[in-house]
C-alpha atoms as a PDB file:
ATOM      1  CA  UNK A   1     -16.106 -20.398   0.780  1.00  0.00           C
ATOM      2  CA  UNK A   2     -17.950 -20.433   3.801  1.00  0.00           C
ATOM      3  CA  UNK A   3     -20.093 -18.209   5.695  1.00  0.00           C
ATOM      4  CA  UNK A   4     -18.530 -16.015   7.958  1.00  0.00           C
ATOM      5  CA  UNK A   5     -20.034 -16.121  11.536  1.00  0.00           C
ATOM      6  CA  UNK A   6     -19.636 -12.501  13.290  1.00  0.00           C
ATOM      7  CA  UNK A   7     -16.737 -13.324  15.568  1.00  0.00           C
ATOM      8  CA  UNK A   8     -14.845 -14.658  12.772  1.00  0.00           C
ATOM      9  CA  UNK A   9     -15.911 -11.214  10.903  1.00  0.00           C
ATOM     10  CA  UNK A  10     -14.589  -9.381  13.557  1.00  0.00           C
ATOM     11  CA  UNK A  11     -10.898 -11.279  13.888  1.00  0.00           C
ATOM     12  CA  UNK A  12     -10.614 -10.490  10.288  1.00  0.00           C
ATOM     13  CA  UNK A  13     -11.466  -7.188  10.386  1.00  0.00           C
ATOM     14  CA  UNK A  14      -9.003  -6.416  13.515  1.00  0.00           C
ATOM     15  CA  UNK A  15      -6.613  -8.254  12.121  1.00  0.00           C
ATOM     16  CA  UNK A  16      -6.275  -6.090   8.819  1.00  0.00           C
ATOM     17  CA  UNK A  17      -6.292  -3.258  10.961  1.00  0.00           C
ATOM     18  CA  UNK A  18      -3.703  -3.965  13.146  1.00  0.00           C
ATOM     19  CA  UNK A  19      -1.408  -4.443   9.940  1.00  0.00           C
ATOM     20  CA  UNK A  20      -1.771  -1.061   9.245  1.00  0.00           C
ATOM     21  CA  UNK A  21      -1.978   0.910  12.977  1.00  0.00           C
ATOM     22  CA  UNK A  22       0.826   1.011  14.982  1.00  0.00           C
ATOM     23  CA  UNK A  23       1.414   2.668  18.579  1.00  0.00           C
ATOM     24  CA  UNK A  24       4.479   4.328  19.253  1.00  0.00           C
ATOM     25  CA  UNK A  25       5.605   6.506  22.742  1.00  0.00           C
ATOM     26  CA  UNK A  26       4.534   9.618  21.068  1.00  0.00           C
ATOM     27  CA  UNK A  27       1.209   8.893  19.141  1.00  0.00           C
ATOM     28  CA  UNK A  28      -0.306   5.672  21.375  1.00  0.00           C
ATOM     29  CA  UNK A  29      -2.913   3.161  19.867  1.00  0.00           C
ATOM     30  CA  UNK A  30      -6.425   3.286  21.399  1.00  0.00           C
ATOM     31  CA  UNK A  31      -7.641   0.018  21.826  1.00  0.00           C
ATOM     32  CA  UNK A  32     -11.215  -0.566  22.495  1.00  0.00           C
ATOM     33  CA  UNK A  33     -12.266  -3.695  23.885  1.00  0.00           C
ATOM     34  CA  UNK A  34     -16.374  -4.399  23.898  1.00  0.00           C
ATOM     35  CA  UNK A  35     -18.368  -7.161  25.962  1.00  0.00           C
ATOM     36  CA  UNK A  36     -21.980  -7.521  26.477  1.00  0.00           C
ATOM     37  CA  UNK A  37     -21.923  -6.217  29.638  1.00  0.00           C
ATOM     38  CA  UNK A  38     -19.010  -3.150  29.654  1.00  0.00           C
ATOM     39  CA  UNK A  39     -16.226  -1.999  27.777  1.00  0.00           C
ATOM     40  CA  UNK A  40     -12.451  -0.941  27.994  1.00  0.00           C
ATOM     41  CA  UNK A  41     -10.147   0.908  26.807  1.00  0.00           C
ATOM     42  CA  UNK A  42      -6.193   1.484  26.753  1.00  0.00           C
ATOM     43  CA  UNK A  43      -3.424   3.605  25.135  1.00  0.00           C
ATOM     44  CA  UNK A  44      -0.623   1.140  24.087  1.00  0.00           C
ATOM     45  CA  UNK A  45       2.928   1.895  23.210  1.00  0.00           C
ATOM     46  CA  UNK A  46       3.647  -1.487  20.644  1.00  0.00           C
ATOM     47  CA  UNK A  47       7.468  -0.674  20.469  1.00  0.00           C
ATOM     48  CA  UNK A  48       7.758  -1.113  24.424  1.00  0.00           C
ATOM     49  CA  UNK A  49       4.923  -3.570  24.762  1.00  0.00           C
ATOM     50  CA  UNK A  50       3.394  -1.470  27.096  1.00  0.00           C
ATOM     51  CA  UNK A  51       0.104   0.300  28.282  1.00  0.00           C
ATOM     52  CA  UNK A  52       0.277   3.897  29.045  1.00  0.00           C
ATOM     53  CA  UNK A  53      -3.193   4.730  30.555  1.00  0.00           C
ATOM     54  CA  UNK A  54      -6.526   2.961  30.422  1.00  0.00           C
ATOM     55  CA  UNK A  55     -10.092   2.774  31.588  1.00  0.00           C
ATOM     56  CA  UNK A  56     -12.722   0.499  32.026  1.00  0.00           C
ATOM     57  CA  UNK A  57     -16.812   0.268  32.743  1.00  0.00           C
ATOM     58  CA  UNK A  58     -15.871  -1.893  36.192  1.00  0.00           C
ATOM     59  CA  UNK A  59     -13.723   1.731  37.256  1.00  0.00           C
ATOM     60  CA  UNK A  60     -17.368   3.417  37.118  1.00  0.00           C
ATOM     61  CA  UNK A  61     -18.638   4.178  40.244  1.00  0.00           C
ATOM     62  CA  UNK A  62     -22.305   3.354  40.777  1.00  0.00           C
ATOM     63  CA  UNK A  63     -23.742   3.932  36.925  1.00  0.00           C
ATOM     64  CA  UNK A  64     -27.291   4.073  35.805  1.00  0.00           C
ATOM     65  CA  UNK A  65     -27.832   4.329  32.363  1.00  0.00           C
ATOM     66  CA  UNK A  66     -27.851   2.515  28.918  1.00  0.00           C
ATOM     67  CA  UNK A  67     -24.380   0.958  27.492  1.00  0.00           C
ATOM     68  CA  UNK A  68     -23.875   3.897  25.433  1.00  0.00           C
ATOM     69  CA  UNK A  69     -23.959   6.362  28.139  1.00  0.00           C
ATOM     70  CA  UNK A  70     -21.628   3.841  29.985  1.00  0.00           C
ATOM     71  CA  UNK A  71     -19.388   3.663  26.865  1.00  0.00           C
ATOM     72  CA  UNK A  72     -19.207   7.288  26.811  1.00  0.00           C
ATOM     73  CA  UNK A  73     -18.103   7.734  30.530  1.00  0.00           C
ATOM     74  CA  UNK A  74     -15.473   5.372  29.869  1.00  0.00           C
ATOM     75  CA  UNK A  75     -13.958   7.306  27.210  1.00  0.00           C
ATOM     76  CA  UNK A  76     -14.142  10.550  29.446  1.00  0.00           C
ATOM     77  CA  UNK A  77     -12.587   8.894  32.027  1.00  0.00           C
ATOM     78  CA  UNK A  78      -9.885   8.002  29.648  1.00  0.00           C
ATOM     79  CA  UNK A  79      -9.405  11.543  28.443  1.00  0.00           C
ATOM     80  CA  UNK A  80      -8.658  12.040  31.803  1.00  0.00           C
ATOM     81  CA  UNK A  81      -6.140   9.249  32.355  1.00  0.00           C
ATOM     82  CA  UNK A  82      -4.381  10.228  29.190  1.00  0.00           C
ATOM     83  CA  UNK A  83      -3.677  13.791  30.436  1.00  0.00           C
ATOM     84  CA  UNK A  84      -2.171  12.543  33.565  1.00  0.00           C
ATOM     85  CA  UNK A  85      -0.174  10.505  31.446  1.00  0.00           C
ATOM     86  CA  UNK A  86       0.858  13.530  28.958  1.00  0.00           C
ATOM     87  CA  UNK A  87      -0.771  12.039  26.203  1.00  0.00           C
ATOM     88  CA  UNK A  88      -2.794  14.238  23.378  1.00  0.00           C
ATOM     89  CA  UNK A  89      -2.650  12.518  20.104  1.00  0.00           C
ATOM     90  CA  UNK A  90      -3.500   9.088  19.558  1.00  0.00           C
ATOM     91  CA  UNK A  91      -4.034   6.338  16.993  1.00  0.00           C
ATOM     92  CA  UNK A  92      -7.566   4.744  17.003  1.00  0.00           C
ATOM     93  CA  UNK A  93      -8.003   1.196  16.649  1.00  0.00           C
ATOM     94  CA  UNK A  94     -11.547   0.084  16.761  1.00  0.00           C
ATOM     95  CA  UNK A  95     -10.686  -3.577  17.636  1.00  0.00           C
ATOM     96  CA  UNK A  96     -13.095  -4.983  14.146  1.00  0.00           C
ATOM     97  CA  UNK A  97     -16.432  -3.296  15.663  1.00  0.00           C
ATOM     98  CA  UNK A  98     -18.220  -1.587  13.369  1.00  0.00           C
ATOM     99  CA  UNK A  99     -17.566   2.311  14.251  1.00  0.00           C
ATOM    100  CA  UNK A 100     -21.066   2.681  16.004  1.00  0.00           C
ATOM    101  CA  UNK A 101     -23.003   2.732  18.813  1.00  0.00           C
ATOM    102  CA  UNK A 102     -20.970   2.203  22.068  1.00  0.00           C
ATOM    103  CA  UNK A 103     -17.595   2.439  19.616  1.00  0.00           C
ATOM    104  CA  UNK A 104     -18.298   5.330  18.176  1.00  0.00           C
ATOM    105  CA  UNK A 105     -19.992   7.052  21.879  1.00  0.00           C
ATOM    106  CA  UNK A 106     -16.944   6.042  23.677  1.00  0.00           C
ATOM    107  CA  UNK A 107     -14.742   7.413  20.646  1.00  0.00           C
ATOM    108  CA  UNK A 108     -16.451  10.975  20.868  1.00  0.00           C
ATOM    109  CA  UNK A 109     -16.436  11.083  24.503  1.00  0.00           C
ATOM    110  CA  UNK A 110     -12.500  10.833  24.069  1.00  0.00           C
ATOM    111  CA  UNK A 111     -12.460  13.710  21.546  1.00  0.00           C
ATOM    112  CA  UNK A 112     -14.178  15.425  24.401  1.00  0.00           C
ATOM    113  CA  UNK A 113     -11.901  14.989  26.935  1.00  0.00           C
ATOM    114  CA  UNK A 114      -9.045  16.265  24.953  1.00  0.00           C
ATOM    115  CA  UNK A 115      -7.648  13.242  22.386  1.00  0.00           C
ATOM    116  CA  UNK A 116      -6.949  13.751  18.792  1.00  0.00           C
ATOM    117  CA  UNK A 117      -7.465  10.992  16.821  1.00  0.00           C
END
């Protein structure tokens, strides 16, 4: 067996979480989606195929910080997004990054806002 490379880490681990978590109307999946240079995040309904509220780094006006502090702001702003949207309770799914760091900042700013996950 070869050596996994960290991409190839990462598919796996998504893809054994996304066997298991499911979004429905009622209790959306939180996606997070990481880059080097910002980060994203939705709340997907998978029975509809469809997103219900999201927000990204790029929807941050004029920022000045570290990544984590933009990660953070992100997830505030999609606290915010999800209350417009009625939402409350959510599923998380970290996307295969390790919970830390900007996952885990942009995951407490959330549970800030208002989300329970």
């Amino acid at each position: 067996m070869s050596v996994l490379t960290k991409p190839e880490a990462r598919r796996r681990r998504h893809r054994r979480v996304r066997g298991k978590v499911q979004g429905t109307s009622e209790r959306p999946r939180f996606v997070v989606s990481r880059s080097n240079r910002g980060i994203s995040a939705q709340l997907v309904d998978d029975m509809q195929g469809k997103t219900l509220a999201s927000a990204s780094s790029l929807q941050i006006k004029s920022f000045d910080g570290n990544k984590t502090d933009q990660a953070a702001e992100v997830g505030k702003l999609l606290a915010q997004n999800a209350k417009k949207a009625e939402i409350e309770v959510v599923v998380f799914d970290r996307g295969g990054y390790l919970f830390h760091g900007r996952v885990k900042a942009l995951a407490d700013a959330a549970r800030e806002g208002g989300l329970r996950f």
